[in-house]
PDB file of N, CA and C in Angstrom:
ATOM      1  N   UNK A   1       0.844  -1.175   0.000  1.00  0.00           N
ATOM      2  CA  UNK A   1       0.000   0.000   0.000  1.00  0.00           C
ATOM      3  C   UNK A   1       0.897   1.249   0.000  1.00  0.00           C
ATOM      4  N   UNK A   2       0.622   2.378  -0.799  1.00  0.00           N
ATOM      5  CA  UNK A   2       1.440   3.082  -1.161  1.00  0.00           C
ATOM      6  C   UNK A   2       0.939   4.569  -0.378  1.00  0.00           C
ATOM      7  N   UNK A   3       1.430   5.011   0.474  1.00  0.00           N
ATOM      8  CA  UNK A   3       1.179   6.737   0.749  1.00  0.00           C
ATOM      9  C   UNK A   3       0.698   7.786  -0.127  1.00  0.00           C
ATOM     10  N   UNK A   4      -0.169   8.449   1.314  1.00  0.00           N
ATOM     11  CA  UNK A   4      -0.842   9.641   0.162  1.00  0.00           C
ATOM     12  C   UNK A   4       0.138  10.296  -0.616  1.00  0.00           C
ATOM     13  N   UNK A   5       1.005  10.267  -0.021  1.00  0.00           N
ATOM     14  CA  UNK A   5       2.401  11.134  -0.687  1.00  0.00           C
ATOM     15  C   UNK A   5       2.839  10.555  -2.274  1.00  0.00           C
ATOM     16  N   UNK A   6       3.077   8.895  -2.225  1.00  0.00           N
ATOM     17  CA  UNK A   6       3.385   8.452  -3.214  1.00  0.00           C
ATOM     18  C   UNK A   6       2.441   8.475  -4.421  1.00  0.00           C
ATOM     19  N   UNK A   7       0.959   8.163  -3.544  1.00  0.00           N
ATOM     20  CA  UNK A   7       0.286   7.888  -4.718  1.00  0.00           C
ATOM     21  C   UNK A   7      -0.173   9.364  -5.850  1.00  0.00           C
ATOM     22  N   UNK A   8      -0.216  10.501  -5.068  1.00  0.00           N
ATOM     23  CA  UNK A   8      -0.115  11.706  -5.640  1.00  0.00           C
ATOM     24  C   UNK A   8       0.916  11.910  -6.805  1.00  0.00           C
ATOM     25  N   UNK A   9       2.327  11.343  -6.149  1.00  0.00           N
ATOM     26  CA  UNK A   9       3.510  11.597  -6.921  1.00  0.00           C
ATOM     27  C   UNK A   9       2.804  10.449  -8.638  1.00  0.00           C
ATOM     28  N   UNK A  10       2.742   9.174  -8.099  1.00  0.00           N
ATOM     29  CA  UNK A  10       2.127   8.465  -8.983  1.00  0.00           C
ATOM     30  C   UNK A  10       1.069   8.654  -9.738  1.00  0.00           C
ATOM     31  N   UNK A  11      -0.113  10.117  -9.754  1.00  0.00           N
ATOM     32  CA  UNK A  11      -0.892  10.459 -10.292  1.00  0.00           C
ATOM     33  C   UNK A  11       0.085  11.758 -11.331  1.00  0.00           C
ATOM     34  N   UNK A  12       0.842  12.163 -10.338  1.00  0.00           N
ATOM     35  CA  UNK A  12       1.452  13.170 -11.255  1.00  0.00           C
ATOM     36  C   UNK A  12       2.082  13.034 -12.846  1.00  0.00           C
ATOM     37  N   UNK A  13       3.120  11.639 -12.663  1.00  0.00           N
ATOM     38  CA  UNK A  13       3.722  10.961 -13.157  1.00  0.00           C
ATOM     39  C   UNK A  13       3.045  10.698 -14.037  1.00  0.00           C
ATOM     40  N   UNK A  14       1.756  10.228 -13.981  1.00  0.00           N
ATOM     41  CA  UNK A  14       0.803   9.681 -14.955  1.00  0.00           C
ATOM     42  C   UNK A  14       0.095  10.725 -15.970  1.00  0.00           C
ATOM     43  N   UNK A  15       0.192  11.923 -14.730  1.00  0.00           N
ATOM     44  CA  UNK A  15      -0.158  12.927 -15.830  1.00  0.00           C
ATOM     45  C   UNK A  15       0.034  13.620 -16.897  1.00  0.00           C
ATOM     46  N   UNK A  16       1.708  13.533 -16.628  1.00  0.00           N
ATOM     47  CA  UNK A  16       2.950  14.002 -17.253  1.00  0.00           C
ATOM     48  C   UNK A  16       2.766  13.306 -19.167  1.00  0.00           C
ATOM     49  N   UNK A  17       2.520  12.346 -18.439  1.00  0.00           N
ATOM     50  CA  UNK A  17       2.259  11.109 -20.142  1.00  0.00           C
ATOM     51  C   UNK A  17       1.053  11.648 -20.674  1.00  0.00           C
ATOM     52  N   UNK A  18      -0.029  12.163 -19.904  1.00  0.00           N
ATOM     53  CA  UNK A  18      -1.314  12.887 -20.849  1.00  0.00           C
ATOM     54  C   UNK A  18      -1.779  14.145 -20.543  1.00  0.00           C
ATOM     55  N   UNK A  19      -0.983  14.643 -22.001  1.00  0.00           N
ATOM     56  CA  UNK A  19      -1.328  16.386 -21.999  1.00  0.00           C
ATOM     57  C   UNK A  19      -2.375  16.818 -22.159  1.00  0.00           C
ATOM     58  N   UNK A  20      -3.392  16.308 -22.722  1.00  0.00           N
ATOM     59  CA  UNK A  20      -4.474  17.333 -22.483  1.00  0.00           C
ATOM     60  C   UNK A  20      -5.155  16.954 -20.805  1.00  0.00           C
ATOM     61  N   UNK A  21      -4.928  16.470 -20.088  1.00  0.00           N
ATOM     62  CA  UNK A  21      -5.684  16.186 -18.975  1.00  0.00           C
ATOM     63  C   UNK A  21      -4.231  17.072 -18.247  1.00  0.00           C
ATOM     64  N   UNK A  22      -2.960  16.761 -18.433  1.00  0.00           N
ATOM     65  CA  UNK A  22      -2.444  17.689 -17.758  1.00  0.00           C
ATOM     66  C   UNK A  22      -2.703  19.047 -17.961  1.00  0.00           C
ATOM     67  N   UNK A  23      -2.793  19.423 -19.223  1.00  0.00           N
ATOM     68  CA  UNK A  23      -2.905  21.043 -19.567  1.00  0.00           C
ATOM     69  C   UNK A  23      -4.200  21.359 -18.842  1.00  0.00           C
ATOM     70  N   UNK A  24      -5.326  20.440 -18.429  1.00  0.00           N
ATOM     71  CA  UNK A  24      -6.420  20.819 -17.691  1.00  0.00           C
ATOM     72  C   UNK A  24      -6.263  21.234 -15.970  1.00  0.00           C
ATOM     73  N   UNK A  25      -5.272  20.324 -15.918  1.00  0.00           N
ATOM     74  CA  UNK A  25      -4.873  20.090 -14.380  1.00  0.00           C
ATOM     75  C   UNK A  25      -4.571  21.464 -13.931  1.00  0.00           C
ATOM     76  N   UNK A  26      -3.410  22.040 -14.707  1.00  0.00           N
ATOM     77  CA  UNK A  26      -2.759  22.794 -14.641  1.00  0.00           C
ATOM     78  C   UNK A  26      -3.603  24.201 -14.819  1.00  0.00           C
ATOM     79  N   UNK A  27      -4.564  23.806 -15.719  1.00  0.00           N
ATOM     80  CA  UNK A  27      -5.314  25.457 -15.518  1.00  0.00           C
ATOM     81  C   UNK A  27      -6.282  25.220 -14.533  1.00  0.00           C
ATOM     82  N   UNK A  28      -6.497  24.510 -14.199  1.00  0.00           N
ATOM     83  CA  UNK A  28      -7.444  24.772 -12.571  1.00  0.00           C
ATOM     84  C   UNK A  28      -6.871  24.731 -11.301  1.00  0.00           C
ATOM     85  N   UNK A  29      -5.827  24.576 -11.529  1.00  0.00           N
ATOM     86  CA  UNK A  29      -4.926  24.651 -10.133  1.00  0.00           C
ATOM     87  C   UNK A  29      -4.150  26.007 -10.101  1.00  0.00           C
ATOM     88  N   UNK A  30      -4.171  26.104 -11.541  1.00  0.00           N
ATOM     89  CA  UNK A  30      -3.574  27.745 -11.637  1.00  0.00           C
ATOM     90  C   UNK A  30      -1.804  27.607 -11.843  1.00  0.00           C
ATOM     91  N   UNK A  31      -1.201  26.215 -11.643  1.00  0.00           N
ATOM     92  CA  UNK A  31      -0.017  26.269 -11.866  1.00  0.00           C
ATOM     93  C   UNK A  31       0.129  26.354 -12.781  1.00  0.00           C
ATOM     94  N   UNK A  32       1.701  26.268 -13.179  1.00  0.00           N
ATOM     95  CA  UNK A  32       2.396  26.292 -14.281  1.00  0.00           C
ATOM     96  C   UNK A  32       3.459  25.335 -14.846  1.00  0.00           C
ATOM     97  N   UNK A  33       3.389  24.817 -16.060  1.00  0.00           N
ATOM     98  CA  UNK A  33       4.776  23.494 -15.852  1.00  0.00           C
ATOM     99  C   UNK A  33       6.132  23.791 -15.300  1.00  0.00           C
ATOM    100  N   UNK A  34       6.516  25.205 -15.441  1.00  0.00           N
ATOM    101  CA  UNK A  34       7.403  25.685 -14.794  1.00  0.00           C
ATOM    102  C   UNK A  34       7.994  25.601 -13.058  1.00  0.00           C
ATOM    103  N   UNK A  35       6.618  25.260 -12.160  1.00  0.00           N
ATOM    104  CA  UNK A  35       6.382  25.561 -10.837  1.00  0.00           C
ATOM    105  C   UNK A  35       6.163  24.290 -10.761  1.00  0.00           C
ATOM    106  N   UNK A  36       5.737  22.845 -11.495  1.00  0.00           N
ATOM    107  CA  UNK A  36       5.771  21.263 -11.149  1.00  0.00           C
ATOM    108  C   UNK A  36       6.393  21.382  -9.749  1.00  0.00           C
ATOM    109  N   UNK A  37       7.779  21.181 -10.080  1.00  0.00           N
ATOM    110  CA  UNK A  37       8.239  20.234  -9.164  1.00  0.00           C
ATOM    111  C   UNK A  37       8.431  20.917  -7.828  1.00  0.00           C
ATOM    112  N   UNK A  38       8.614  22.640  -7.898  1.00  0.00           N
ATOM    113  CA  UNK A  38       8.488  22.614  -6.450  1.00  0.00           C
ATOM    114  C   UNK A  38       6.723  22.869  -5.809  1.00  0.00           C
ATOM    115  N   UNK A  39       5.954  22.784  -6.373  1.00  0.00           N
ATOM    116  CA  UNK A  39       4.667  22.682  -5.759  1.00  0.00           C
ATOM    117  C   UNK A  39       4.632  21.107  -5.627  1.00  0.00           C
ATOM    118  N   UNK A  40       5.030  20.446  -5.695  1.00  0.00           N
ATOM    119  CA  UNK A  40       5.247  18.958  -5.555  1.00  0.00           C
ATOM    120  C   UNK A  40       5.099  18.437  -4.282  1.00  0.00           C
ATOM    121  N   UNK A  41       6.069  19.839  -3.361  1.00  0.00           N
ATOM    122  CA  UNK A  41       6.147  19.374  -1.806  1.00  0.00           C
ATOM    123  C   UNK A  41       5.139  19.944  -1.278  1.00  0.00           C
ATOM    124  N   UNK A  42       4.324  20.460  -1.571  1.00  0.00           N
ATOM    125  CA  UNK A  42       3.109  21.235  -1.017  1.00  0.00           C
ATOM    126  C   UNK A  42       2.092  20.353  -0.770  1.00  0.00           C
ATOM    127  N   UNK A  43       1.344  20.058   0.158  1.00  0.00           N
ATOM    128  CA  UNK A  43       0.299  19.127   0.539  1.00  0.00           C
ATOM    129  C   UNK A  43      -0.750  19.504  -0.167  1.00  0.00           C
ATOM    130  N   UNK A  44      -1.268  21.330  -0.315  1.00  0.00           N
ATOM    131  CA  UNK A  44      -1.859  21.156  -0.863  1.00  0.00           C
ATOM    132  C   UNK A  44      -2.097  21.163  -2.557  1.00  0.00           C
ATOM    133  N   UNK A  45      -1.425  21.091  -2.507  1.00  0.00           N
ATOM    134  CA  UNK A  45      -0.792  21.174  -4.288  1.00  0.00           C
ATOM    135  C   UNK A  45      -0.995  18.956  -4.309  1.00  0.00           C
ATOM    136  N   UNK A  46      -0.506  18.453  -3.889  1.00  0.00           N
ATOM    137  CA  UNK A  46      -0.634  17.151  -3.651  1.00  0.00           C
ATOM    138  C   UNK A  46      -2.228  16.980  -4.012  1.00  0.00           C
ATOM    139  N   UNK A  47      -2.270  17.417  -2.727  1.00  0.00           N
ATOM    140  CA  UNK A  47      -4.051  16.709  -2.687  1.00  0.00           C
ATOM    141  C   UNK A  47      -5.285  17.460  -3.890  1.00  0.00           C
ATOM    142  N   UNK A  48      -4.928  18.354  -4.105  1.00  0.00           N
ATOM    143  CA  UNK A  48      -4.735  18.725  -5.367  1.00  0.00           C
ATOM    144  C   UNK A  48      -5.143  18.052  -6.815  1.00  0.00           C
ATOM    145  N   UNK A  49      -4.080  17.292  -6.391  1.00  0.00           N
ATOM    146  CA  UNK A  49      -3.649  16.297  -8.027  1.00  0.00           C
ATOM    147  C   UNK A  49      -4.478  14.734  -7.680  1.00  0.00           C
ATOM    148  N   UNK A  50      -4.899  14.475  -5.998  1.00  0.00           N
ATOM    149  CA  UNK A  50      -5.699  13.499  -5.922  1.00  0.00           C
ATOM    150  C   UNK A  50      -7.329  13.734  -5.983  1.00  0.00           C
ATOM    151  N   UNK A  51      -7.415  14.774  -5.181  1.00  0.00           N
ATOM    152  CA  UNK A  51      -8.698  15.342  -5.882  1.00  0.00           C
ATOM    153  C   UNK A  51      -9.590  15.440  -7.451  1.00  0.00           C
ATOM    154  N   UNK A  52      -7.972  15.902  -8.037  1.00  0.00           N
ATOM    155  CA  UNK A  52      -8.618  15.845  -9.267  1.00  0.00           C
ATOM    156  C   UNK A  52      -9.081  14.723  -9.999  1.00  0.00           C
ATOM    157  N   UNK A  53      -8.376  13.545  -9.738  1.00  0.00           N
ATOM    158  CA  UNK A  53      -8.751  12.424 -10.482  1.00  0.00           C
ATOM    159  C   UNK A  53     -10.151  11.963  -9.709  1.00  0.00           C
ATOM    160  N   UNK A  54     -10.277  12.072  -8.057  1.00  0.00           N
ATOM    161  CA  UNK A  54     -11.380  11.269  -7.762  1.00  0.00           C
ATOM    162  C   UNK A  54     -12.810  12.469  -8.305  1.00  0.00           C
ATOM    163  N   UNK A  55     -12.503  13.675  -8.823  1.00  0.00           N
ATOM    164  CA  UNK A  55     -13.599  14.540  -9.335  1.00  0.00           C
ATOM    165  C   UNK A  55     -14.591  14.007 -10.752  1.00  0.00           C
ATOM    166  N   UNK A  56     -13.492  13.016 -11.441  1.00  0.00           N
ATOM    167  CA  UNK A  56     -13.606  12.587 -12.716  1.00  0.00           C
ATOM    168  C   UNK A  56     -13.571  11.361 -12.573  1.00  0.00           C
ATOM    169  N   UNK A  57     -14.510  10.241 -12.765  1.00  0.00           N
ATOM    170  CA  UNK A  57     -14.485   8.655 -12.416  1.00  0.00           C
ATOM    171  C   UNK A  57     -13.538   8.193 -13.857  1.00  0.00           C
ATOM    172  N   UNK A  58     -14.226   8.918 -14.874  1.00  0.00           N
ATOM    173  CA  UNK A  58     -13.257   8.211 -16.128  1.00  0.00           C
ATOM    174  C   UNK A  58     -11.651   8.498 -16.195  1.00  0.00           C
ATOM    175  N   UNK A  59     -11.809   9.684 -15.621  1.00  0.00           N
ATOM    176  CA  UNK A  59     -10.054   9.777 -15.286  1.00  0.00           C
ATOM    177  C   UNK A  59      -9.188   9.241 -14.185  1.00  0.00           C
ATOM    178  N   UNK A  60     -10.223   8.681 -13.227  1.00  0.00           N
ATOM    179  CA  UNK A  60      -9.676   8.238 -12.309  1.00  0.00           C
ATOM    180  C   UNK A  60      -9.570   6.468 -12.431  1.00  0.00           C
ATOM    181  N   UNK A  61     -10.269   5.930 -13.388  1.00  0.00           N
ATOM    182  CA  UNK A  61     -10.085   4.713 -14.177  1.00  0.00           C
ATOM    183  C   UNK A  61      -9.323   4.461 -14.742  1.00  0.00           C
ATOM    184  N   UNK A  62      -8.798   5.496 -15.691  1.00  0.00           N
ATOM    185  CA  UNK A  62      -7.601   5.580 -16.739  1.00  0.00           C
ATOM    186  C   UNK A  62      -6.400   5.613 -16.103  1.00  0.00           C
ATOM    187  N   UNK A  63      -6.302   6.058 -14.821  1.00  0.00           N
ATOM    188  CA  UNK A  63      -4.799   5.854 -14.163  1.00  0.00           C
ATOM    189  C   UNK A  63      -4.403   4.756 -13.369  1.00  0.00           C
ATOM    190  N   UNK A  64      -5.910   4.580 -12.676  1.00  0.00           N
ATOM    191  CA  UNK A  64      -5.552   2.866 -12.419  1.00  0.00           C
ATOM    192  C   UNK A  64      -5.531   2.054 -12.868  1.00  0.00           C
ATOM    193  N   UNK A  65      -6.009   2.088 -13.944  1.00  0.00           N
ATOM    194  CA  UNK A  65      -5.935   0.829 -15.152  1.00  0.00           C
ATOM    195  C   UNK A  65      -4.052   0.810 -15.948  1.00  0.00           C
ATOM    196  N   UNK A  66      -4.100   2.487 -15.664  1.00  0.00           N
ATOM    197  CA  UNK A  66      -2.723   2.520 -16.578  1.00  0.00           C
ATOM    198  C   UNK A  66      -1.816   2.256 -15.538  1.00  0.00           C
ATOM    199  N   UNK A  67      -1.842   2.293 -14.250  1.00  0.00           N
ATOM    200  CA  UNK A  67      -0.945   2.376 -13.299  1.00  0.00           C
ATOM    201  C   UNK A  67      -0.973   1.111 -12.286  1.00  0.00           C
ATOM    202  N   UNK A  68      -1.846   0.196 -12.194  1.00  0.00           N
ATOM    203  CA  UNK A  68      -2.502  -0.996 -11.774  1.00  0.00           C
ATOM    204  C   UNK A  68      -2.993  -0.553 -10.174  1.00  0.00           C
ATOM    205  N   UNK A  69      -2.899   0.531 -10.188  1.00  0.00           N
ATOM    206  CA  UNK A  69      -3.158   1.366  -9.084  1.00  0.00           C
ATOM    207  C   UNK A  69      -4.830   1.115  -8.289  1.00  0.00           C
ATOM    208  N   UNK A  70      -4.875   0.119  -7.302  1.00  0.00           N
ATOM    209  CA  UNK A  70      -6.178  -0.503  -7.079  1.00  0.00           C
ATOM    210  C   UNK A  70      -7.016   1.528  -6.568  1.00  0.00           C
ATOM    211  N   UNK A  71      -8.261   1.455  -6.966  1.00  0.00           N
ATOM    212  CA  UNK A  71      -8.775   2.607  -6.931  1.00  0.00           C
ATOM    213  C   UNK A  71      -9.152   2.923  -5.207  1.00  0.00           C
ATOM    214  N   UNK A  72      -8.932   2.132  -4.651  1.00  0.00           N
ATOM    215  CA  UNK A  72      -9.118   2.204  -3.141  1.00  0.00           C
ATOM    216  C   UNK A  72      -8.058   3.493  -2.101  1.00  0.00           C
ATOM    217  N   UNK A  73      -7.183   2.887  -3.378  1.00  0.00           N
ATOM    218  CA  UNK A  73      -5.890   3.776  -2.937  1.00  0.00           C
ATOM    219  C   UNK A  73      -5.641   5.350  -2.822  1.00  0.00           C
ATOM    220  N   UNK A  74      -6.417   5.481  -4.135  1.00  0.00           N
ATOM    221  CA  UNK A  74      -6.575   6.430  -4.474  1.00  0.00           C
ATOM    222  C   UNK A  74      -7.609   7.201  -3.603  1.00  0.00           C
ATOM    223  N   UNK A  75      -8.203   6.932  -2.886  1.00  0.00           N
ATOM    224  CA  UNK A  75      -9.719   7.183  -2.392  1.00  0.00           C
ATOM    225  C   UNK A  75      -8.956   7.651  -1.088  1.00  0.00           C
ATOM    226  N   UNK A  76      -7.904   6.713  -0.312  1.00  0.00           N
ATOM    227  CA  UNK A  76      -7.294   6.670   0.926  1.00  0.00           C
ATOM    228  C   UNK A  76      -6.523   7.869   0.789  1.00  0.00           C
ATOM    229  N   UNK A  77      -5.638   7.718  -0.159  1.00  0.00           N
ATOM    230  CA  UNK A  77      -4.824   9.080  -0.288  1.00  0.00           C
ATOM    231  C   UNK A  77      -6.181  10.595  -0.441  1.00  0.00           C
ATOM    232  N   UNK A  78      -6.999  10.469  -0.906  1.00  0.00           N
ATOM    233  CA  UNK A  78      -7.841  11.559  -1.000  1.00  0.00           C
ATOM    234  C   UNK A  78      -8.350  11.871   0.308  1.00  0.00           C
ATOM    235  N   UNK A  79      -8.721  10.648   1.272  1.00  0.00           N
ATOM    236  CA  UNK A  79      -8.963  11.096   2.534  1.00  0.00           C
ATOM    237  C   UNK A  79      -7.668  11.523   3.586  1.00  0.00           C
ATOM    238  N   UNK A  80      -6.637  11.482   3.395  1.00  0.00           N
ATOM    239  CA  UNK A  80      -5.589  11.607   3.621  1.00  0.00           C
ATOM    240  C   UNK A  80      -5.415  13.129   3.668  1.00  0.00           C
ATOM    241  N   UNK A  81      -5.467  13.355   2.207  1.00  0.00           N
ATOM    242  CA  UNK A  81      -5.356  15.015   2.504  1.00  0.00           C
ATOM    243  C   UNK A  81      -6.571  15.948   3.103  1.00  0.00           C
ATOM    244  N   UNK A  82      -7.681  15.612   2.523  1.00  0.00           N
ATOM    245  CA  UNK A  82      -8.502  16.216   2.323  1.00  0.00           C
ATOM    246  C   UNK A  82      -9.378  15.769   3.948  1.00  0.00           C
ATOM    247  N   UNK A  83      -8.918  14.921   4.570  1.00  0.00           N
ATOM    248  CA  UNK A  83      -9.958  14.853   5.699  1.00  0.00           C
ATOM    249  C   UNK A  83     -11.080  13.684   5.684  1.00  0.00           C
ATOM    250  N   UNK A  84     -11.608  13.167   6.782  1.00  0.00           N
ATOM    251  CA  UNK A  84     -13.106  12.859   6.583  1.00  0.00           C
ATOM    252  C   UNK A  84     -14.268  13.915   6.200  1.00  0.00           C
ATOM    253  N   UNK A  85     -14.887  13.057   4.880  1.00  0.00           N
ATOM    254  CA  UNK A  85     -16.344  14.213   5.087  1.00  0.00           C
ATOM    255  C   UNK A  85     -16.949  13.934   6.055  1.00  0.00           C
ATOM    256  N   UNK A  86     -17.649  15.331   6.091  1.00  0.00           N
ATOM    257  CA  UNK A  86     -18.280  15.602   7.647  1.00  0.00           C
ATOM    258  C   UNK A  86     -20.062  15.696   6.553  1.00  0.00           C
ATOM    259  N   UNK A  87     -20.827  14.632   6.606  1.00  0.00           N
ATOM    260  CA  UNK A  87     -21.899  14.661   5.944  1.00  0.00           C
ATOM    261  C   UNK A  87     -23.096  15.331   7.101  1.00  0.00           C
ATOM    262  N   UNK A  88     -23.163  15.497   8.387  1.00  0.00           N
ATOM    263  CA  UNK A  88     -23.797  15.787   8.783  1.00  0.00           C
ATOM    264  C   UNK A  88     -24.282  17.525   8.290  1.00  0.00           C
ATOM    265  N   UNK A  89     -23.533  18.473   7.696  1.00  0.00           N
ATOM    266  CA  UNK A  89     -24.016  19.689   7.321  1.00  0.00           C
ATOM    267  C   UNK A  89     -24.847  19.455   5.435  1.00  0.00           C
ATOM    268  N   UNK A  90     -24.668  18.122   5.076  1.00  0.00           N
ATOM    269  CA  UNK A  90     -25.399  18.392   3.837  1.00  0.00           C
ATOM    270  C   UNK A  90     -27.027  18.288   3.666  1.00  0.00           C
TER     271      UNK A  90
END
């Protein structure tokens, strides 16, 4: 089982190989390819890049399929950064 840390890095990685989903990434996060690697160490720049895939089920298929990356993982690392939801205010 791989850390929120890794598996982020491992979404990144994956992203790197597909530009138009990166060039998307990148304009909603507001970065720049220039600023990658040091927003890298940023948690929230991280959670970030896990968020984004669990926002999109088909994109978040395409990396575990491409990455053998069981989707559970991905879910763990998302609660990782991002917290438990707190469903009681919806």
């Amino acid at each position: 089982m791989k850390s929120a840390d890794e598996t982020a890095i491992a979404i990144l990685s994956w992203l790197a190989g597909e530009t138009e989903l990166m060039s998307r990434f990148l304009a909603l996060s507001g970065t720049d390819a220039g600023s990658l690697r040091q927003a890298a160490g940023d948690p929230g720049f991280m959670g970030g890049l896990v968020a984004f895939l669990m926002e999109h089920e088909p994109t978040l298929m395409a990396f575990c399929s491409a990455t053998g990356t069981p989707p559970e993982e991905v879910v763990r690392a998302h609660r990782a950064f991002s917290g438990p939801a707190d469903f009681a205010d919806v």
